[in-house]
C-alpha atoms as a PDB file:
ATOM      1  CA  UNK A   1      52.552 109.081 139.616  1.00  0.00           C
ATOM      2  CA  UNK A   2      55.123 111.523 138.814  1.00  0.00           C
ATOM      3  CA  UNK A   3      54.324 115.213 136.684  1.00  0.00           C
ATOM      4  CA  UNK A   4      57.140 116.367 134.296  1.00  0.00           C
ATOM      5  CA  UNK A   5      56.965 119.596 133.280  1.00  0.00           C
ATOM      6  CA  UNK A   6      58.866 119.758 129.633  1.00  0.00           C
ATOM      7  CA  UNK A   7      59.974 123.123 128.664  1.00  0.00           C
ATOM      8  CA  UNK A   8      61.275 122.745 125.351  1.00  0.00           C
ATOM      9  CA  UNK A   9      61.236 124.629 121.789  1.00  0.00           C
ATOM     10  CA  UNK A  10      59.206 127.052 123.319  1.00  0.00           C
ATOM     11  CA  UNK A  11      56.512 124.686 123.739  1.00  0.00           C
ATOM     12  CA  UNK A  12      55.120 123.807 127.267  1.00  0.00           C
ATOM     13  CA  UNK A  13      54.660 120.282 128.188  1.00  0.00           C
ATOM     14  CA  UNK A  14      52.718 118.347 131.106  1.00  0.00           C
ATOM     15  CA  UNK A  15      53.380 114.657 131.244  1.00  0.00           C
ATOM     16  CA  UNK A  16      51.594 112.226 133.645  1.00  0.00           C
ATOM     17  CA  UNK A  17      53.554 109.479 134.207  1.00  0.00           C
ATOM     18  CA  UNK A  18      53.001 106.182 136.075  1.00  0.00           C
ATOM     19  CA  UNK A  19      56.829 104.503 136.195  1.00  0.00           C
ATOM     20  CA  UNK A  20      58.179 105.423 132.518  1.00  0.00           C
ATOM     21  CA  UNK A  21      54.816 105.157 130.982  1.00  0.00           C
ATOM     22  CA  UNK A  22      53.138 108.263 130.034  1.00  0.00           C
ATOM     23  CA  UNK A  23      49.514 108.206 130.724  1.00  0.00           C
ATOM     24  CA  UNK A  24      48.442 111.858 129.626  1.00  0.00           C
ATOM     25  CA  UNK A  25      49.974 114.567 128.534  1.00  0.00           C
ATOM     26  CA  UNK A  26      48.984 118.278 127.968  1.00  0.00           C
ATOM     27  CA  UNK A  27      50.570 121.123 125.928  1.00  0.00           C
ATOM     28  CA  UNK A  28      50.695 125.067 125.707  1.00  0.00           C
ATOM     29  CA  UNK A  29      52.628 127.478 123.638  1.00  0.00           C
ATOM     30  CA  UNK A  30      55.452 129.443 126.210  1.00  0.00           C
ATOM     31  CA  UNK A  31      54.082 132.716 126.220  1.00  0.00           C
ATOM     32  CA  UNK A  32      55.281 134.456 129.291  1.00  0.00           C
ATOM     33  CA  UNK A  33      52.236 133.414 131.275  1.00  0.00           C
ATOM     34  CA  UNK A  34      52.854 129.958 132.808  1.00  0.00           C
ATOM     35  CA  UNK A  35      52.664 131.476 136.256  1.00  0.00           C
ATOM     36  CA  UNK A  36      49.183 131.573 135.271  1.00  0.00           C
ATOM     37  CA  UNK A  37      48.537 128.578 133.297  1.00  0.00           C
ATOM     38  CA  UNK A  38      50.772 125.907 135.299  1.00  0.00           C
ATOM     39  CA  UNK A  39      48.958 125.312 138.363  1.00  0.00           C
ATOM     40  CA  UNK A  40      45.362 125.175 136.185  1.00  0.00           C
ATOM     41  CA  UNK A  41      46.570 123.224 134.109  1.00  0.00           C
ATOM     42  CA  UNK A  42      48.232 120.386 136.764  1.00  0.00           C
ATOM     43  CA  UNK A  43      44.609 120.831 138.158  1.00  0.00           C
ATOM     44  CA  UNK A  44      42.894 120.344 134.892  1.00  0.00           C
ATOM     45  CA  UNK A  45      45.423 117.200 134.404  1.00  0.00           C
ATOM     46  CA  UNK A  46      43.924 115.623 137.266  1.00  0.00           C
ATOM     47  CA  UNK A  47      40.779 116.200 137.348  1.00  0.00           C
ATOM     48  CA  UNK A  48      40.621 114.447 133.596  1.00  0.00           C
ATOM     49  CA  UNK A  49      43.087 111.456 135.094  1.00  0.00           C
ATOM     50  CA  UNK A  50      40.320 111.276 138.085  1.00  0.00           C
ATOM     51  CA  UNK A  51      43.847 112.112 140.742  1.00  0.00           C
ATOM     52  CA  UNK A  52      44.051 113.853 143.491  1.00  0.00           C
ATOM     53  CA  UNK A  53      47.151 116.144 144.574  1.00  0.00           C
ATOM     54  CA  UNK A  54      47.940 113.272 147.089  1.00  0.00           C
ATOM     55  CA  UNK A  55      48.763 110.715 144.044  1.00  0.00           C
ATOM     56  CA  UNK A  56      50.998 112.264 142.936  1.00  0.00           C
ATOM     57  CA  UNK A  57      54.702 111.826 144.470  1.00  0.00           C
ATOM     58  CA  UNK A  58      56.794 114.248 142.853  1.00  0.00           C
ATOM     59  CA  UNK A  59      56.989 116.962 139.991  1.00  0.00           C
ATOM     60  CA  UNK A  60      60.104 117.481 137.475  1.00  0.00           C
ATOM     61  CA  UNK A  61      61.239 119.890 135.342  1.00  0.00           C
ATOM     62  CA  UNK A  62      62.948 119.273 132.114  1.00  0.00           C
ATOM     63  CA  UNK A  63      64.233 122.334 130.706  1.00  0.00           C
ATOM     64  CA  UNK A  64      66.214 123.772 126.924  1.00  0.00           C
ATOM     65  CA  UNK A  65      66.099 126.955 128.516  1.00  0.00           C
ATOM     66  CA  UNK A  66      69.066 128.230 131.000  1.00  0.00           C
ATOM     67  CA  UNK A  67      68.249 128.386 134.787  1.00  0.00           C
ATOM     68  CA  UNK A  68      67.947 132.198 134.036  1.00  0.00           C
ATOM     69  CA  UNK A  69      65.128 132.488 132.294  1.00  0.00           C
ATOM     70  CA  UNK A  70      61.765 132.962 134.278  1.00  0.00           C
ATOM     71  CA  UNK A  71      59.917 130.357 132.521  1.00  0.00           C
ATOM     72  CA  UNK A  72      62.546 127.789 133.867  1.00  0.00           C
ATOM     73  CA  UNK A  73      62.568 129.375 137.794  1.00  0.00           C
ATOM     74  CA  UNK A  74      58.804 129.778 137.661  1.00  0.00           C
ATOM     75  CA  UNK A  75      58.356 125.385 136.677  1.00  0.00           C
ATOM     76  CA  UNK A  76      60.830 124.667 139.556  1.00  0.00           C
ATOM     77  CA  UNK A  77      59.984 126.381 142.184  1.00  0.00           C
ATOM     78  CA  UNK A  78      56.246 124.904 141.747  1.00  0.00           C
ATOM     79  CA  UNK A  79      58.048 121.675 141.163  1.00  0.00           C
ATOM     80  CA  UNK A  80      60.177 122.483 144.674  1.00  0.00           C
ATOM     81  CA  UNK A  81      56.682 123.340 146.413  1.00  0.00           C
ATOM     82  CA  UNK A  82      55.128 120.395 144.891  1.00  0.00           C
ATOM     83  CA  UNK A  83      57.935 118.293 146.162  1.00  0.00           C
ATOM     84  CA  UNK A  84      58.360 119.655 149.305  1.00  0.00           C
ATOM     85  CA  UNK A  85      54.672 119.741 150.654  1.00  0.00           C
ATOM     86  CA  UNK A  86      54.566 115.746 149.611  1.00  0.00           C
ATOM     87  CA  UNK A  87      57.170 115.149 151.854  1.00  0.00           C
ATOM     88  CA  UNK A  88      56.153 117.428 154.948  1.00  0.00           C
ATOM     89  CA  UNK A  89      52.525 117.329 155.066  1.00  0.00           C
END
């Protein structure tokens, strides 16, 4: 399973996928608080999917914003955490 985080018309995005197939998704208006709602929210998407952390493999981040903006650094550096701990731990 693989979580892409969608950042897009200031419009929040979660999608579960399993290959190309997208098996849930979730969505939240950008508001300047997704260091608050992102990691609830992958939790919440798992929980509902019945996952664990383990399952999934890697997170992306697909962004419309510029690598400046904090909305944009906050989603990859999770996704680099994410990523990082499934490979070392």
């Amino acid at each position: 399973m693989i979580i892409e985080i969608k950042i897009e018309n200031k419009q929040i995005t979660l999608l579960l996928k399993d290959q190309k197939v997208i098996v849930d998704s979730l969505d939240f208006p950008e508001e300047r608080q997704l260091s608050e709602k992102l990691l609830p929210s992958i939790d919440l998407m798992l929980k509902k999917n019945k996952l664990k952390a383990a399952d999934v493999e890697k997170i992306t981040v697909k962004s419309d914003l510029g690598d400046n903006f904090t909305t944009t650094r906050l989603a990859k550096t999770v996704a680099e955490a994410w990523n990082y701990a499934q490979t070392h731990c």
